[in-house]
Protein backbone atom coordinates (compact mmCIF):
# COMPACT_ATOMS: atom_id res chain seq x y z
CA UNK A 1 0.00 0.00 0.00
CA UNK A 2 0.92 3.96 -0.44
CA UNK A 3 0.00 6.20 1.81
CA UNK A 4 1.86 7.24 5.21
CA UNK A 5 0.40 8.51 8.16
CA UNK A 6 1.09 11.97 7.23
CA UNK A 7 1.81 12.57 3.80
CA UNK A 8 1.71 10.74 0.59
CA UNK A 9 -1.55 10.06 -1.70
CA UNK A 10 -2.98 12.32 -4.58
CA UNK A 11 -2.77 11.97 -8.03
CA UNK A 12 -0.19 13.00 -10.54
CA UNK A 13 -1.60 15.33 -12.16
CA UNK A 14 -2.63 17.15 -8.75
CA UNK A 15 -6.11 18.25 -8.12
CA UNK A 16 -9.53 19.32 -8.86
CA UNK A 17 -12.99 20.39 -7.25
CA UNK A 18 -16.06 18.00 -8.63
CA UNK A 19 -19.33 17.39 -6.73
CA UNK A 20 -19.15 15.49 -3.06
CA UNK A 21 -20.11 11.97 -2.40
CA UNK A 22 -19.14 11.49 1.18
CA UNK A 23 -16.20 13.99 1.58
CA UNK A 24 -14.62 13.90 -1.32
CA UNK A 25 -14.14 16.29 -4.57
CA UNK A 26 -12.66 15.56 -7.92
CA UNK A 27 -9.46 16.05 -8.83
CA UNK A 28 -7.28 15.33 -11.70
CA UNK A 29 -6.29 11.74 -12.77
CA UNK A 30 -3.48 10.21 -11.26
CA UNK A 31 -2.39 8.78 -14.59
CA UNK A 32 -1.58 12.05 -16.44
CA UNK A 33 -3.19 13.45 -19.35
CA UNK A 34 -0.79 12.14 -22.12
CA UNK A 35 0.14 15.74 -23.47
CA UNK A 36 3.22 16.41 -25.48
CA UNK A 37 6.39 17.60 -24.07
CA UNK A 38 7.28 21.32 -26.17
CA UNK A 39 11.50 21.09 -26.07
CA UNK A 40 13.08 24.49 -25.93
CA UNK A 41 14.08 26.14 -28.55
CA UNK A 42 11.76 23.65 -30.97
CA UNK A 43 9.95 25.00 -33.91
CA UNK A 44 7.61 23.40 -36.24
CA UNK A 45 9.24 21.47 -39.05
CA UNK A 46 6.11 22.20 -41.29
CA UNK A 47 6.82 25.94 -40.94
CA UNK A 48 9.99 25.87 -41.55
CA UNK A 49 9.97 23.63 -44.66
CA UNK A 50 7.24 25.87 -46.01
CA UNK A 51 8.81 28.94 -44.69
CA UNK A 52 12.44 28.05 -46.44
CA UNK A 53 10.35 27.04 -50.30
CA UNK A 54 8.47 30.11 -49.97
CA UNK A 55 11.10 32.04 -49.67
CA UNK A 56 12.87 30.41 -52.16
CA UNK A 57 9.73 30.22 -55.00
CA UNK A 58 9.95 34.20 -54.15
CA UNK A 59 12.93 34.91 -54.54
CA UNK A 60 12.64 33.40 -57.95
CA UNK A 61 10.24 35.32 -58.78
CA UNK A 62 11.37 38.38 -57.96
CA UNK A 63 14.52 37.60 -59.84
CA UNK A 64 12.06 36.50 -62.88
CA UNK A 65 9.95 40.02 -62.46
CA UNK A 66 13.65 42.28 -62.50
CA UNK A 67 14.90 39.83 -65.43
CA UNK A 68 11.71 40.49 -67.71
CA UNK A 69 11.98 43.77 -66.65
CA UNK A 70 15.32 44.94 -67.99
CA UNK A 71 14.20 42.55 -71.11
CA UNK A 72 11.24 44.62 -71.57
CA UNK A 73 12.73 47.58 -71.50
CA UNK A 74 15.45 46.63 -74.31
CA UNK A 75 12.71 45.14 -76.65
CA UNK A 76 9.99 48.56 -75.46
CA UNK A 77 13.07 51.12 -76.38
CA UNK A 78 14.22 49.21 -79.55
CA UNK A 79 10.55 49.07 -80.85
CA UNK A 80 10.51 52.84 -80.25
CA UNK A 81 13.18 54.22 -81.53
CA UNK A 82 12.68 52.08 -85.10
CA UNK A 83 9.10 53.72 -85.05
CA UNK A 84 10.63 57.27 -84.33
CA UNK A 85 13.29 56.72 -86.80
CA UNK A 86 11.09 55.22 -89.94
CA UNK A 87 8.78 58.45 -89.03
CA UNK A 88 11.45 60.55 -88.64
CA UNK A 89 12.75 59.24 -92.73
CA UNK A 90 9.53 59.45 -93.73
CA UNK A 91 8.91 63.96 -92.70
CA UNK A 92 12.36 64.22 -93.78
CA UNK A 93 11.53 62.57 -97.32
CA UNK A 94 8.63 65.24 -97.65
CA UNK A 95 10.57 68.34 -95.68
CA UNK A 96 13.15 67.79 -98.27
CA UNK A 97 10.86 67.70 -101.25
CA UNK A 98 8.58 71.19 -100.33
CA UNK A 99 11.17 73.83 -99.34
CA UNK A 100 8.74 76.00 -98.81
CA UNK A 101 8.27 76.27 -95.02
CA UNK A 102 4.76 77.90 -95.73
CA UNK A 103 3.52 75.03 -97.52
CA UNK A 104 5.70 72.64 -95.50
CA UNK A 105 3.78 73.97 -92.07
CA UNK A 106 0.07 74.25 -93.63
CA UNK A 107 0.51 70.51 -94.57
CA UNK A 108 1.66 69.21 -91.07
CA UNK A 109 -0.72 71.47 -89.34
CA UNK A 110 -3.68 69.35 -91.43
CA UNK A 111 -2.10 66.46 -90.71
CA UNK A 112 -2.17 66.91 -86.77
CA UNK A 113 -5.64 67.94 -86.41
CA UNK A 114 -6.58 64.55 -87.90
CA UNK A 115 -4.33 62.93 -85.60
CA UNK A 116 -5.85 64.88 -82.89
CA UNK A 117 -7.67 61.90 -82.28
CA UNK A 118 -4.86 59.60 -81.73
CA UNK A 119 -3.81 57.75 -78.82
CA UNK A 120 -1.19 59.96 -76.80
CA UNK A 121 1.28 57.67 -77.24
CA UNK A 122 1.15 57.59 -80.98
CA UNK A 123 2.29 60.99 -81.64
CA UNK A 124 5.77 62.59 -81.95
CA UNK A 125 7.32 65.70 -81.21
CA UNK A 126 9.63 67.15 -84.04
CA UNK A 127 11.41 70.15 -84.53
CA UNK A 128 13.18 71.62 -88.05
CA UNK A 129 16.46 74.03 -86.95
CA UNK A 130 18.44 75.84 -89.49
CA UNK A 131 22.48 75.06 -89.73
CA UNK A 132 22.95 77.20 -86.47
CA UNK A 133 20.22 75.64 -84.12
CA UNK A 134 17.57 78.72 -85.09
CA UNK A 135 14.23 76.98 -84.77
CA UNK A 136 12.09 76.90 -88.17
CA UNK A 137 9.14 74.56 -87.18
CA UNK A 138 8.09 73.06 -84.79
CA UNK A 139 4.90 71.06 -83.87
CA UNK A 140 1.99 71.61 -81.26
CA UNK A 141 3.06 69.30 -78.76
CA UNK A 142 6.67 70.44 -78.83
CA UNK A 143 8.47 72.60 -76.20
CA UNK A 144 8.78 76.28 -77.05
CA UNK A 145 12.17 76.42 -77.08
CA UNK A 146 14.86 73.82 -79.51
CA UNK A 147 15.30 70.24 -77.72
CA UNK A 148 18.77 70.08 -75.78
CA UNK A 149 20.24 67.91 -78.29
CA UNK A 150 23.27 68.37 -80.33
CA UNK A 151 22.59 68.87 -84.37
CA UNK A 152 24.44 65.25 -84.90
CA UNK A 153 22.87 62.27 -86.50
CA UNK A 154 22.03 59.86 -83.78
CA UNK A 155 19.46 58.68 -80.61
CA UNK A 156 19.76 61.51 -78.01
CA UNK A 157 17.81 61.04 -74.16
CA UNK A 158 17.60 65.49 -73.20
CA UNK A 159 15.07 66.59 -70.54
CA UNK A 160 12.61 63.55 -70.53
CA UNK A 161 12.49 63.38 -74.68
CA UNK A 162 14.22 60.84 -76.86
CA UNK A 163 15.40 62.57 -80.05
CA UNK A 164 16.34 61.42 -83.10
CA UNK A 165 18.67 64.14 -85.51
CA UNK A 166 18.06 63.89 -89.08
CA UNK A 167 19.97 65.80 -91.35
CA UNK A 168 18.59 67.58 -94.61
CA UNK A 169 21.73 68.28 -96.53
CA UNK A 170 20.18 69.43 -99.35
CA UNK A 171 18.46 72.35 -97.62
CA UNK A 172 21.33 72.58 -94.65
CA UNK A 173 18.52 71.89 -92.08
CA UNK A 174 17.98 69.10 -89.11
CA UNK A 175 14.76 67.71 -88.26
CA UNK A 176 14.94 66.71 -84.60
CA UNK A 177 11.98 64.11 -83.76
CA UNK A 178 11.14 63.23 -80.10
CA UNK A 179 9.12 60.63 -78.28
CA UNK A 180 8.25 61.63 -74.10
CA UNK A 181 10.63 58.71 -72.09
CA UNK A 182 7.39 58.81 -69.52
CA UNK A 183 5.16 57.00 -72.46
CA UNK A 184 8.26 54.23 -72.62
CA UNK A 185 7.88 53.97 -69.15
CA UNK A 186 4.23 53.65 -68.71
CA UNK A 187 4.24 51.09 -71.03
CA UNK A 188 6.97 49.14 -69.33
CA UNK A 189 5.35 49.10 -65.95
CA UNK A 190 2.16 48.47 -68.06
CA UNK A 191 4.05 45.17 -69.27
CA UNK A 192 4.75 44.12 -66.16
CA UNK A 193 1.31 44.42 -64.46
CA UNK A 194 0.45 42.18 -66.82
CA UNK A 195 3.62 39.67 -66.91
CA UNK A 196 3.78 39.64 -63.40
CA UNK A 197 -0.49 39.23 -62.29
CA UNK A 198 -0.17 35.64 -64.00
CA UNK A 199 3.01 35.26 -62.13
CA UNK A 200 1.48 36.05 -58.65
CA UNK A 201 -1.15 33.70 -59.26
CA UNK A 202 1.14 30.98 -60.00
CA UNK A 203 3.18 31.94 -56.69
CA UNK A 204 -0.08 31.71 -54.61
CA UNK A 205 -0.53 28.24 -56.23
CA UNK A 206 2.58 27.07 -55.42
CA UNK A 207 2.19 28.23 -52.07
CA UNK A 208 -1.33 25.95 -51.59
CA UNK A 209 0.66 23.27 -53.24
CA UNK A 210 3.87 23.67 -50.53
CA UNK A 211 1.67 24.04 -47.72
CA UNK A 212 -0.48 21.35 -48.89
CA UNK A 213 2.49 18.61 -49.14
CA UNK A 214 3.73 19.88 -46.04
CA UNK A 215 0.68 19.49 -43.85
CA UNK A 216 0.69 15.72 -45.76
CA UNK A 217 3.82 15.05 -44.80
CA UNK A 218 3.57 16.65 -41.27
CA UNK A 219 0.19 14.35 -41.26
CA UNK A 220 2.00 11.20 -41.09
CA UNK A 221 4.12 12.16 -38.53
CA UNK A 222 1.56 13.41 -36.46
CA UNK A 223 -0.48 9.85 -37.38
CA UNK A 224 2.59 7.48 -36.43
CA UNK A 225 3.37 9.85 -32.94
CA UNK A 226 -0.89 9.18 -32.39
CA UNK A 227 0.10 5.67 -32.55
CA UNK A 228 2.56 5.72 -30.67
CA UNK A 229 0.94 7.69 -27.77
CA UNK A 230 -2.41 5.69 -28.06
CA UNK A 231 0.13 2.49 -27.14
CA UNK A 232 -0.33 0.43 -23.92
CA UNK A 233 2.66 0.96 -21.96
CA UNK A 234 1.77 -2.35 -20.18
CA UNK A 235 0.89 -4.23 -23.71
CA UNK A 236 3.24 -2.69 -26.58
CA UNK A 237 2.80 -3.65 -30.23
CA UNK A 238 4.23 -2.82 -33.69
CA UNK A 239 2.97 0.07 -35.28
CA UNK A 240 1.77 -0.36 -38.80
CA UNK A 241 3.70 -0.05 -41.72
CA UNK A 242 0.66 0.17 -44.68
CA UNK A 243 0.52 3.06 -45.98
CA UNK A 244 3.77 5.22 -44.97
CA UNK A 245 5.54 7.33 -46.88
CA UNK A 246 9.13 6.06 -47.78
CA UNK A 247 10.74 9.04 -45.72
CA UNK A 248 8.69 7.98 -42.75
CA UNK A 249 9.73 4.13 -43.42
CA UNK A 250 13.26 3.92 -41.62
CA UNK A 251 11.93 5.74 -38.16
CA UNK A 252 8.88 3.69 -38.25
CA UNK A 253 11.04 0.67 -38.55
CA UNK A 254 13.40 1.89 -35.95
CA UNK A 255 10.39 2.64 -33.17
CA UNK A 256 9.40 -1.03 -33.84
CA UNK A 257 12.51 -2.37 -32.48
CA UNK A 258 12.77 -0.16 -30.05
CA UNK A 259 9.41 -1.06 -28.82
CA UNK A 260 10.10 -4.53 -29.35
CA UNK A 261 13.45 -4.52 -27.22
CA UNK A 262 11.30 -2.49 -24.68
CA UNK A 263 8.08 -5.18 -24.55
CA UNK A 264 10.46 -7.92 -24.39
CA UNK A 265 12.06 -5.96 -21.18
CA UNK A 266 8.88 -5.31 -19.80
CA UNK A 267 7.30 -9.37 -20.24
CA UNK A 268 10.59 -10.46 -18.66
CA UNK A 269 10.21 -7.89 -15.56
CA UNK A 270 6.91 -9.10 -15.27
CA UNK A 271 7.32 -12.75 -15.40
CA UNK A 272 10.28 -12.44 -13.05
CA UNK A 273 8.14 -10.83 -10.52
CA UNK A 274 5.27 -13.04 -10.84
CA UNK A 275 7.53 -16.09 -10.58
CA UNK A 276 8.99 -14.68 -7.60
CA UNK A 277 6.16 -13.62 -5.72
CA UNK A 278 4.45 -16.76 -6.40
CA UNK A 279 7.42 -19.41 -5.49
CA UNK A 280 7.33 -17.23 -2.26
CA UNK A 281 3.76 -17.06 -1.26
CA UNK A 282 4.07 -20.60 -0.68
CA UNK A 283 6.60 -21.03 1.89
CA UNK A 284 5.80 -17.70 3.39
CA UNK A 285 2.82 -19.15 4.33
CA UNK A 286 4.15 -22.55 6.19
CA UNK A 287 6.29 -20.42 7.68
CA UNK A 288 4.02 -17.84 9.22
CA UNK A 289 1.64 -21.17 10.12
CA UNK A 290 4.63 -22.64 12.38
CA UNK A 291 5.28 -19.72 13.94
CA UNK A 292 1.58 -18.80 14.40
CA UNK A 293 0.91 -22.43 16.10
CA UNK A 294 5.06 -21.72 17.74
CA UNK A 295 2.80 -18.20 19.63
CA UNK A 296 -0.12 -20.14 20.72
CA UNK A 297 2.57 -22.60 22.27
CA UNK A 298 4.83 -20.94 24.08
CA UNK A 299 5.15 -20.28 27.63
CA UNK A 300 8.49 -18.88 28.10
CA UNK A 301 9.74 -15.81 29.43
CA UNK A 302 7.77 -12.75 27.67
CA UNK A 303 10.80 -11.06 25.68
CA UNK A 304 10.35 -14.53 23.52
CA UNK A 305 6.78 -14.29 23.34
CA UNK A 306 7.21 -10.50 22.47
CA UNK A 307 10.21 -12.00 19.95
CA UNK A 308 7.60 -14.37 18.61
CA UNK A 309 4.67 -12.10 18.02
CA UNK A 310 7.53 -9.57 15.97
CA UNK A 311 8.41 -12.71 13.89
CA UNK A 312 4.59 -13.18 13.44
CA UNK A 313 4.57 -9.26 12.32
CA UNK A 314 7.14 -9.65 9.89
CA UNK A 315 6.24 -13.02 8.39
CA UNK A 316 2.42 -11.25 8.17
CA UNK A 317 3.94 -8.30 6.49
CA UNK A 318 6.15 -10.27 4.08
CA UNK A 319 3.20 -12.56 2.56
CA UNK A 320 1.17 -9.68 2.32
CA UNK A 321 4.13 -7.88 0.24
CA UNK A 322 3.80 -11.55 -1.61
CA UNK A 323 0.18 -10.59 -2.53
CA UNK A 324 1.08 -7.46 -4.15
CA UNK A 325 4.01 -8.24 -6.05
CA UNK A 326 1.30 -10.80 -7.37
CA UNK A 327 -0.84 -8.24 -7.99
CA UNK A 328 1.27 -5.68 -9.26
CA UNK A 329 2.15 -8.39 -11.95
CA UNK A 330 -1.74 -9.02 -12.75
CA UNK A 331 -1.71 -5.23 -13.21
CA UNK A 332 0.98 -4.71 -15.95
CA UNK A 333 -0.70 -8.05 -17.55
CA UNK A 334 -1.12 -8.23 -21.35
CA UNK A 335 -4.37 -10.26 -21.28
CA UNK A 336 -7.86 -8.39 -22.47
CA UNK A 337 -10.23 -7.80 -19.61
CA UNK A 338 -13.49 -9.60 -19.72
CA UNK A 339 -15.91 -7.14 -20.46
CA UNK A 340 -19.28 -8.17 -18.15
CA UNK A 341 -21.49 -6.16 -16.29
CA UNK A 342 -20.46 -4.48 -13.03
CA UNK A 343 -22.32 -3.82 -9.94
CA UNK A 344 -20.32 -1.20 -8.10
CA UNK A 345 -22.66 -1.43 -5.11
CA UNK A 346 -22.16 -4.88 -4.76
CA UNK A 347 -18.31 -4.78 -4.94
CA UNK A 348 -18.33 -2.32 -2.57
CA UNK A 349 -20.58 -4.16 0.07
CA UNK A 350 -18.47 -7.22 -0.68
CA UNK A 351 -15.64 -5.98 0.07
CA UNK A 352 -16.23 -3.75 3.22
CA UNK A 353 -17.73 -7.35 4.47
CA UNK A 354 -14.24 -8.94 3.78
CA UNK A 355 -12.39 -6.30 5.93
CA UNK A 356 -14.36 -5.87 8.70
CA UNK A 357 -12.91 -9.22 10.13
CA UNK A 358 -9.30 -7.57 9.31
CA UNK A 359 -7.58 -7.28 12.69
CA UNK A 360 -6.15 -3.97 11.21
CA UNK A 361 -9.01 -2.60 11.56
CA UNK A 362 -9.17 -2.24 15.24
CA UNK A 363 -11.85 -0.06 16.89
CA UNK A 364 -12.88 1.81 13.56
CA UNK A 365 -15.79 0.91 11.59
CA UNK A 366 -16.36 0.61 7.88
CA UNK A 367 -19.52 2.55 6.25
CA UNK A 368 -20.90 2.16 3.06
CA UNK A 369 -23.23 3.75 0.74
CA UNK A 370 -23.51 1.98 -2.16
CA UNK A 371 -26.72 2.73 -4.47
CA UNK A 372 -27.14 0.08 -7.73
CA UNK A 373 -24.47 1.69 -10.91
CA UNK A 374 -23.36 -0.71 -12.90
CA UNK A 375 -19.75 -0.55 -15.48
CA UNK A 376 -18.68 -2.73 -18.27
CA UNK A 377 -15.47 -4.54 -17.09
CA UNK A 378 -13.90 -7.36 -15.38
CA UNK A 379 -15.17 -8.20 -11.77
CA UNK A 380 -12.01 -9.06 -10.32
CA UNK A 381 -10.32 -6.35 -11.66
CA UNK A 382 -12.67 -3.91 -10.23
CA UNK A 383 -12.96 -5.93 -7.21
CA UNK A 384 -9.41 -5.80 -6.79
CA UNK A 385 -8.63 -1.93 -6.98
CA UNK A 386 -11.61 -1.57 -4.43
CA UNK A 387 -9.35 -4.07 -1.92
CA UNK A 388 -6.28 -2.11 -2.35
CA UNK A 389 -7.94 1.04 -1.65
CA UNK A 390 -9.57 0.19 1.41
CA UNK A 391 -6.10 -1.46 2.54
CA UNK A 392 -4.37 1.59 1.71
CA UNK A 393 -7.04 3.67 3.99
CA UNK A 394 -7.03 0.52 6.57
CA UNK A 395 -3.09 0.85 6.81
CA UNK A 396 -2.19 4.39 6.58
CA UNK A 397 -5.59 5.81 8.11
CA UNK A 398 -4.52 4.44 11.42
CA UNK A 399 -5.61 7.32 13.98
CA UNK A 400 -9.23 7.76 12.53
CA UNK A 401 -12.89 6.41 13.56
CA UNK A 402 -13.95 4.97 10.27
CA UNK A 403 -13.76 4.31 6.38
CA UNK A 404 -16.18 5.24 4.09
CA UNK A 405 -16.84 3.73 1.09
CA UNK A 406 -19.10 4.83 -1.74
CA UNK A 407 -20.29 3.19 -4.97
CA UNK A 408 -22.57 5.61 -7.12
CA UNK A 409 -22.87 8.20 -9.87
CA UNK A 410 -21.44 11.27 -9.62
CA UNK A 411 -21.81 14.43 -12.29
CA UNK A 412 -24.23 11.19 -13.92
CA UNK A 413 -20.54 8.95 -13.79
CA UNK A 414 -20.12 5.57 -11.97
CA UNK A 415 -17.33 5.97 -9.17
CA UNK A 416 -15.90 4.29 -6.41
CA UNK A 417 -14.56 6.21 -3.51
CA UNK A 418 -13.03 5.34 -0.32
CA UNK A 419 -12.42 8.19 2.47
CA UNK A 420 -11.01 7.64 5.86
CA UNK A 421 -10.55 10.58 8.19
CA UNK A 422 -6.75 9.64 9.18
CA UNK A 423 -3.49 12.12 9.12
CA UNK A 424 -3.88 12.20 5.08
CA UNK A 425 -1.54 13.26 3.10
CA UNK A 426 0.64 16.51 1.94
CA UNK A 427 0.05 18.10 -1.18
CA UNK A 428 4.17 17.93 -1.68
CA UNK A 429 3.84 14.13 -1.28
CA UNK A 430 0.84 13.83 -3.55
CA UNK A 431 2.53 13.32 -6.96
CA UNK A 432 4.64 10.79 -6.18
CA UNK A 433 2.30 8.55 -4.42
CA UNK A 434 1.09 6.37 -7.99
CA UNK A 435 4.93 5.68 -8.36
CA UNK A 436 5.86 2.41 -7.55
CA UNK A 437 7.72 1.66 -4.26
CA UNK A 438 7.64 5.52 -3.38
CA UNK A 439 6.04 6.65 0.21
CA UNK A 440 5.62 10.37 0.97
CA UNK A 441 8.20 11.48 3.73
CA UNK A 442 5.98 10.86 6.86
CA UNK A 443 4.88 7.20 5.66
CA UNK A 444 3.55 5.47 8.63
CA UNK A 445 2.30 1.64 9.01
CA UNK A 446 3.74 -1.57 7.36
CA UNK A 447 2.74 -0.70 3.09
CA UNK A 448 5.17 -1.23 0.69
CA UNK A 449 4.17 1.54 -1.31
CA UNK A 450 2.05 -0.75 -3.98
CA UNK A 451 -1.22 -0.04 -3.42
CA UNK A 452 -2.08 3.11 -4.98
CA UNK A 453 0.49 2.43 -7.92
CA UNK A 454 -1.67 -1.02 -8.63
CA UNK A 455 -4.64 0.88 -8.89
CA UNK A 456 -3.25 3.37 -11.21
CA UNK A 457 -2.48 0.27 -13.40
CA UNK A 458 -6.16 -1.08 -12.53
CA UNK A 459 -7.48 2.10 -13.27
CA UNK A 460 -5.82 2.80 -17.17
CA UNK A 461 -6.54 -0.96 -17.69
CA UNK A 462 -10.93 -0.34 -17.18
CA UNK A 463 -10.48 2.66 -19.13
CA UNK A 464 -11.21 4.83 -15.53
CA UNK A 465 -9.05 7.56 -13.96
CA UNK A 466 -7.65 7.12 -10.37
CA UNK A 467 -8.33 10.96 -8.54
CA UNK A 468 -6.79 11.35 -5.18
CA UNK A 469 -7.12 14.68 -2.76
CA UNK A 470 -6.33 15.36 0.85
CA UNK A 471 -7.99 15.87 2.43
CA UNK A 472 -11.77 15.62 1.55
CA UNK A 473 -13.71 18.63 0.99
CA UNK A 474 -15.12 20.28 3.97
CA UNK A 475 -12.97 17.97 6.04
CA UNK A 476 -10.34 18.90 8.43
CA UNK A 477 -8.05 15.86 7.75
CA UNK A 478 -7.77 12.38 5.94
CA UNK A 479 -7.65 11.30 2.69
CA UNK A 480 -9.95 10.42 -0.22
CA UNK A 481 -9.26 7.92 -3.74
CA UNK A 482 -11.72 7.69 -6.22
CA UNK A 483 -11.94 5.66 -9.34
CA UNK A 484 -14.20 7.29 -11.64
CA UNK A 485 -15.15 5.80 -15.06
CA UNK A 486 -16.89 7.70 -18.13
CA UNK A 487 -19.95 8.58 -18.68
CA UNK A 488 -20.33 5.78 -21.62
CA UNK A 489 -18.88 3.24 -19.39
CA UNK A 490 -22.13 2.63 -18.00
């Protein structure tokens, strides 16, 4: 059993409030929750594998975007300056042909009113300078005063124009014709709006597609650690290998034989105990006969018969410890439970009849309210984390008046609960006390520190939870266990 006098018995997982049977109050299992351990300094895999080909698919695309850019640009100005050039040939052919700059300017001037009309974009700037740079004609749209370009043939970029120089060497003149470098760039960035929408769609695709193969691949690891954690620690098994991705194949593999190293570890720990305790229990027993019928026959000085009733102690003590290294063994079994209806009343009444001819028991008085609830389990199972219960409150409840035991719903739950109004327990030594072999640090009485850790088996293996709390509600000392099962376990 596991509980001292003083401290030890709650659950792991410490405690809660829940409604009262007799003293008591819910509290968190004693087997733990099963959440995930977060390791400092982790971060998600997923988010970084989607994080580094994001950045990756857009960084190509911004290099793509720049690349067609400057590409753009070459094939936007080239296409522009042939245009302004061919037009540029073409007003010199006719400048050169009417040398009259009356006529020359009457025929231009028609000419731009129909191509008043035109897209902006479509019409050119020109100017016609004289040998010195004197400006002769010039059209609408033109600046006031000659472009800054030098009279040389040749491409010329002067104060947001590109000019083209044309030389009339029969008449000694220059036609200058310009294009605005704003158009040229409106109609790159134009370009790229549209190069570059079709581009951001594809990135958003590939996006769905990278997160989508991440959160597949992140799936399976998340499936295989679910099957993992959803593993019997008392009854480990392969985990399947149908259906795995080939990445997932070689740590899959490697948990199996790691699981099977640790199952055969555990079946040999378990045989080895329930060997032992059973090629004990049966000379443990002669023994403590002999010296039983040795008490009742001796009628020597009393330091022997005070020697005698110590041997009887220990020998008592030592077949009990027998019992529940038997137990503990049936506990980390392997086997199925049966799966029969329960009566948790009729446990309960069972077994308070069973130790109320316990010696231990003394002067106090077991009480129980047990009202019909049935479970789906094994009978001896159940009946068997009731016993160690009650022991546990019959050996480390020493100093109290009685033990209470309740079978009933609570919150519309089955539950068994045992109180007893002893020392209790610490909330320090609470954790500790559904470890096997541990005792809080004022244990009191002969337990080996079993009990409550056989239970906590019992408990995991009929799919209940083991709560502990000390002491009850409303109460000034003692200690209270309950086994509570799910609602759908009725």
């Amino acid at each position: 059993m596991s509980r001292p006098g003083t401290a030890s018995r709650s659950a792991e997982g410490g405690t809660a409030s829940a409604s009262e049977p007799p003293g008591g109050s819910r509290r968190a299992s004693a087997g733990g929750d099963g959440r995930a351990t977060r390791f400092a300094g982790a971060s998600s895999l997923m988010r970084r594998l989607a994080r580094s080909l994001m950045l990756g698919l857009a960084l190509l695309w911004l290099i793509g975007v720049v690349g067609s850019g400057f590409v753009l640009q070459q094939l936007i100005d080239g296409k522009s300056d042939d245009e302004l050039h061919e037009t540029g040939l073409i007003l010199l052919s006719f400048l050169a042909r009417t040398p009259d700059l009356a006529v020359t300017a009457s025929v231009l001037a028609e000419a731009q009113e129909r191509a008043a009309n035109a897209p902006h974009h479509d019409r050119f700037a020109y100017q016609l300078r004289g040998a010195r740079g004197d400006l002769l004609l010039s059209s609408n749209n033109a600046p006031d005063r000659p472009f800054a370009a030098p009279l040389a043939p040749g491409f010329v970029d002067a104060d947001g124009w590109r000019v083209i120089t044309l030389p009339d060497t029969a008449n000694r003149r220059f036609l200058q014709l310009a294009d605005p470098l704003p158009e040229r760039r409106e109609a790159l960035v134009k370009a790229l709006l549209w190069l570059t929408a079709p581009l951001a769609i594809l990135l958003g695709f590939a996006a769905f597609m990278v997160m989508r193969a991440s959160r597949s691949l992140m799936g399976q690891v998340r499936r295989t650690a679910s099957a993992v954690a959803e593993r019997d620690p008392q009854a480990l098994g392969m985990l399947p290998l149908s259906g795995v991705v080939t990445e997932m194949r070689p740590a899959i593999e490697a948990t199996n034989q790691l699981l099977g190293r640790v199952s055969s570890a555990l079946e040999t720990e378990r045989s080895f105990t329930y060997n032992a305790a059973h090629e004990l229990r049966t000379p443990i027993a002669a023994a403590l006969a002999q010296v039983q019928l040795l008490a009742t026959m001796c009628e020597g000085p009393p330091a022997l018969k005070v020697e005698v009733g110590r041997l009887v102690d220990s020998l008592s003590r030592l077949s009990r410890l027998a019992e529940r290294l038997l137990a503990l063994a049936r506990a980390e079994g392997t086997e199925p439970l049966r799966r029969d209806r329960v009566d948790l009343g009729r446990v309960a009444r069972f077994t308070a009849d069973e130790f109320r001819r316990d010696p231990r028991l003394g002067p106090r008085e077991i009480v129980v309210d047990a009202t019909p609830v049935a479970i789906l389990g094994d009978l001896d199972t159940v009946g068997l984390a009731l016993r160690n219960l009650v022991e546990n409150a019959l050996v480390h409840g020493a100093g109290g008046q009685r033990i209470r035991i309740f079978a009933g719903s609570i919150d519309g739950a089955p539950a068994l609960v045992v109180v007893d109004d002893g020392p209790g327990a610490t909330p320090a030594d609470i954790p500790q006390l559904t470890q096997r072999f541990k005792r809080g640090g004022g244990a009191a009485g002969d337990g080996a520190g079993l009990g409550l850790a056989i239970v906590d088996m019992l408990a995991r293996r009929l799919e209940a939870r083991l709560e502990l709390r000390s002491p009850p509600v409303g109460e000034a000392s003692g200690f209270e266990a309950r086994l509570c099962w799910p609602v759908t376990g009725h």
